[in-house]
N, C-alpha and C. Protein backbone atom coordinates (compact mmCIF):
# COMPACT_ATOMS: atom_id res chain seq x y z
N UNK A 1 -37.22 -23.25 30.39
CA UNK A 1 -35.89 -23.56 29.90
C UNK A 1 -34.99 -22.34 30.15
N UNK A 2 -33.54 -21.98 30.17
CA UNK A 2 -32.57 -21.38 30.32
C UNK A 2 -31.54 -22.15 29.57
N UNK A 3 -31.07 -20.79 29.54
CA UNK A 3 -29.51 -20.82 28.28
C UNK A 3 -28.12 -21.93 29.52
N UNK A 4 -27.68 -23.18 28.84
CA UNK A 4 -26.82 -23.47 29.25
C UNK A 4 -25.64 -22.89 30.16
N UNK A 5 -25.43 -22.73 31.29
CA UNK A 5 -24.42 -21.98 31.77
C UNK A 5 -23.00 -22.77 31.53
N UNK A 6 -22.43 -23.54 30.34
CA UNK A 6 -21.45 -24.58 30.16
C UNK A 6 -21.30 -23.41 29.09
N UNK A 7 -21.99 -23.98 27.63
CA UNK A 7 -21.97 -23.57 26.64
C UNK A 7 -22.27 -22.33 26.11
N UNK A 8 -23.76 -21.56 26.75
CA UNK A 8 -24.14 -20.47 26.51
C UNK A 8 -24.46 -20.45 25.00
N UNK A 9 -24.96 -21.56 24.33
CA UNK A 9 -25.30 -21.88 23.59
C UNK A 9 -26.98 -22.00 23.39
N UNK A 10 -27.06 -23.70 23.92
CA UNK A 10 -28.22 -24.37 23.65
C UNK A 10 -28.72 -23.67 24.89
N UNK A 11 -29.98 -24.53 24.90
CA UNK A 11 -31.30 -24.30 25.99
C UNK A 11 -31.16 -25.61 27.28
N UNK A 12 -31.39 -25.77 27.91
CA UNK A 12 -31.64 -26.67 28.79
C UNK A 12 -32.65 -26.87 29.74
N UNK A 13 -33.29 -27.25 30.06
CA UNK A 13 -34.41 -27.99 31.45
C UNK A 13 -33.78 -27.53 32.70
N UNK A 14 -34.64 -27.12 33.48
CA UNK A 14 -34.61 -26.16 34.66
C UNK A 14 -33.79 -27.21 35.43
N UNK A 15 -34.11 -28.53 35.26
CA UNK A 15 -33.79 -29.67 36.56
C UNK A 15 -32.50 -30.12 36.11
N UNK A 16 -32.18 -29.59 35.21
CA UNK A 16 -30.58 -29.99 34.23
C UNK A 16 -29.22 -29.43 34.62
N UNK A 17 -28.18 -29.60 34.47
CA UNK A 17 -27.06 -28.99 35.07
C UNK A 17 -26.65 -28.53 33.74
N UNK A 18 -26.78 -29.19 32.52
CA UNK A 18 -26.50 -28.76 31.30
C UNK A 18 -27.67 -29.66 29.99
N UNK A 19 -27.26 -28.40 28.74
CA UNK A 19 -27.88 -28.95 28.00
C UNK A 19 -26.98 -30.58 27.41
N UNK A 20 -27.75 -30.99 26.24
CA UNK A 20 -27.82 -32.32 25.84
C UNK A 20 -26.39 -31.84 25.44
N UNK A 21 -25.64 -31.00 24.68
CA UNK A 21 -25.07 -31.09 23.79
C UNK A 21 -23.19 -30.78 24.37
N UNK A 22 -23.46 -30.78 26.14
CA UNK A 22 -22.16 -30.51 26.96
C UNK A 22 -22.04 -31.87 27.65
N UNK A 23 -23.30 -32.54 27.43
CA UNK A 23 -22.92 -33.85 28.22
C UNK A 23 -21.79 -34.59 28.15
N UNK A 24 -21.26 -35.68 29.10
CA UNK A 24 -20.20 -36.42 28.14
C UNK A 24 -20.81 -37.27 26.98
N UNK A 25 -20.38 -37.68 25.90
CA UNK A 25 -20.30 -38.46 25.05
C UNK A 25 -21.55 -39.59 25.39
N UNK A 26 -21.37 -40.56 26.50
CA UNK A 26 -22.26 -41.68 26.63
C UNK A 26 -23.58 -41.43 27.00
N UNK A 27 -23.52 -39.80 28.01
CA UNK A 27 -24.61 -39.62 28.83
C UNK A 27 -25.58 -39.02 27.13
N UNK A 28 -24.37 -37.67 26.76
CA UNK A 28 -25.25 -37.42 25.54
C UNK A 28 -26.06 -38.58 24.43
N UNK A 29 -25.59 -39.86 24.14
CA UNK A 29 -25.87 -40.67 23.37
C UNK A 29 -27.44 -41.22 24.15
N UNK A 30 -26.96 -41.35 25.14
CA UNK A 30 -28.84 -41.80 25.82
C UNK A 30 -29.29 -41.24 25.64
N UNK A 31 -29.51 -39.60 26.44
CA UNK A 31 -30.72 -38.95 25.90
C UNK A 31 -31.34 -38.82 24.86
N UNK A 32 -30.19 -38.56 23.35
CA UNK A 32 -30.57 -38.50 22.48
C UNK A 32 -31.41 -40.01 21.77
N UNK A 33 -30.76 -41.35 22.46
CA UNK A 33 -31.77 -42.24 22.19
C UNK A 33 -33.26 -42.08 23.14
N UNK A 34 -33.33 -41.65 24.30
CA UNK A 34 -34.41 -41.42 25.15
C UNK A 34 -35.32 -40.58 24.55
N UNK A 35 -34.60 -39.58 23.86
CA UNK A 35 -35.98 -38.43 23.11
C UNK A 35 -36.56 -39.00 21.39
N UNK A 36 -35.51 -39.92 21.07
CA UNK A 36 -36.29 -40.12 19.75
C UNK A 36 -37.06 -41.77 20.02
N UNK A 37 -37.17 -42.45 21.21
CA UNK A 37 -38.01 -43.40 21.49
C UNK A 37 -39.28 -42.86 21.93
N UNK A 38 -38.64 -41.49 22.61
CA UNK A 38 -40.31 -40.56 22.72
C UNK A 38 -41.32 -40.33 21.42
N UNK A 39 -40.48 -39.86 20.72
CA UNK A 39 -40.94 -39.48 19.42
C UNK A 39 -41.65 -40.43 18.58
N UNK A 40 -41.17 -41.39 18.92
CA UNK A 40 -41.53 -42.76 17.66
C UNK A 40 -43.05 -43.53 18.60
N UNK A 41 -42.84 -43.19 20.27
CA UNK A 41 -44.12 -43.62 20.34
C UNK A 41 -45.03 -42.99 20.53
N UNK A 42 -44.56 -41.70 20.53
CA UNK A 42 -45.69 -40.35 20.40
C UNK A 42 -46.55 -40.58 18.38
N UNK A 43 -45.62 -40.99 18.17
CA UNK A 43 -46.12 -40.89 16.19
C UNK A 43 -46.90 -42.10 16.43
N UNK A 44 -46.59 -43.68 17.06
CA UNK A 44 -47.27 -44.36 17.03
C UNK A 44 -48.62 -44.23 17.45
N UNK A 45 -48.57 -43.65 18.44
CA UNK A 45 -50.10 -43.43 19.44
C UNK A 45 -51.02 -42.48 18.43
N UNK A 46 -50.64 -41.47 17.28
CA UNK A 46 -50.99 -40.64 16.82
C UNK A 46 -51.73 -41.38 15.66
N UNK A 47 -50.68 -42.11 15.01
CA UNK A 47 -51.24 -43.55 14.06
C UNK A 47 -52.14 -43.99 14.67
N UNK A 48 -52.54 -45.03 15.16
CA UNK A 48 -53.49 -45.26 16.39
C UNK A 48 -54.58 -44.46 16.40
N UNK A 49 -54.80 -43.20 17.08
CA UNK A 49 -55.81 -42.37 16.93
C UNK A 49 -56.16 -42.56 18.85
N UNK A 50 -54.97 -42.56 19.22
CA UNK A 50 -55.23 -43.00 21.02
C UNK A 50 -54.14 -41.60 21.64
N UNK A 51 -53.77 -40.54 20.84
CA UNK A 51 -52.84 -39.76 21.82
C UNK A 51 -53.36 -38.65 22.01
């Protein structure tokens, strides 16, 4: 990861042009649904006893 070159704030992903939090508005709203559908089926699989 590396420091946002937008914000100089947050962190961002090497393959990223910016972090989550410079995106526009719509793009930011996906990811942030994209990482907590991660989350919910990472907890599921964990429930489970399969992750």
């Amino acid at each position: 990861m590396e420091l946002c070159p937008k914000c100089k704030q947050h962190y961002k992903g090497l393959q990223y042009p910016t972090c989550i939090e410079c995106l526009p508005e719509d793009k930011r709203k996906a990811a942030l649904e994209s990482i907590q559908f991660g989350k919910e089926w990472h907890e599921m699989h964990k429930r489970l006893g399969i992750d």
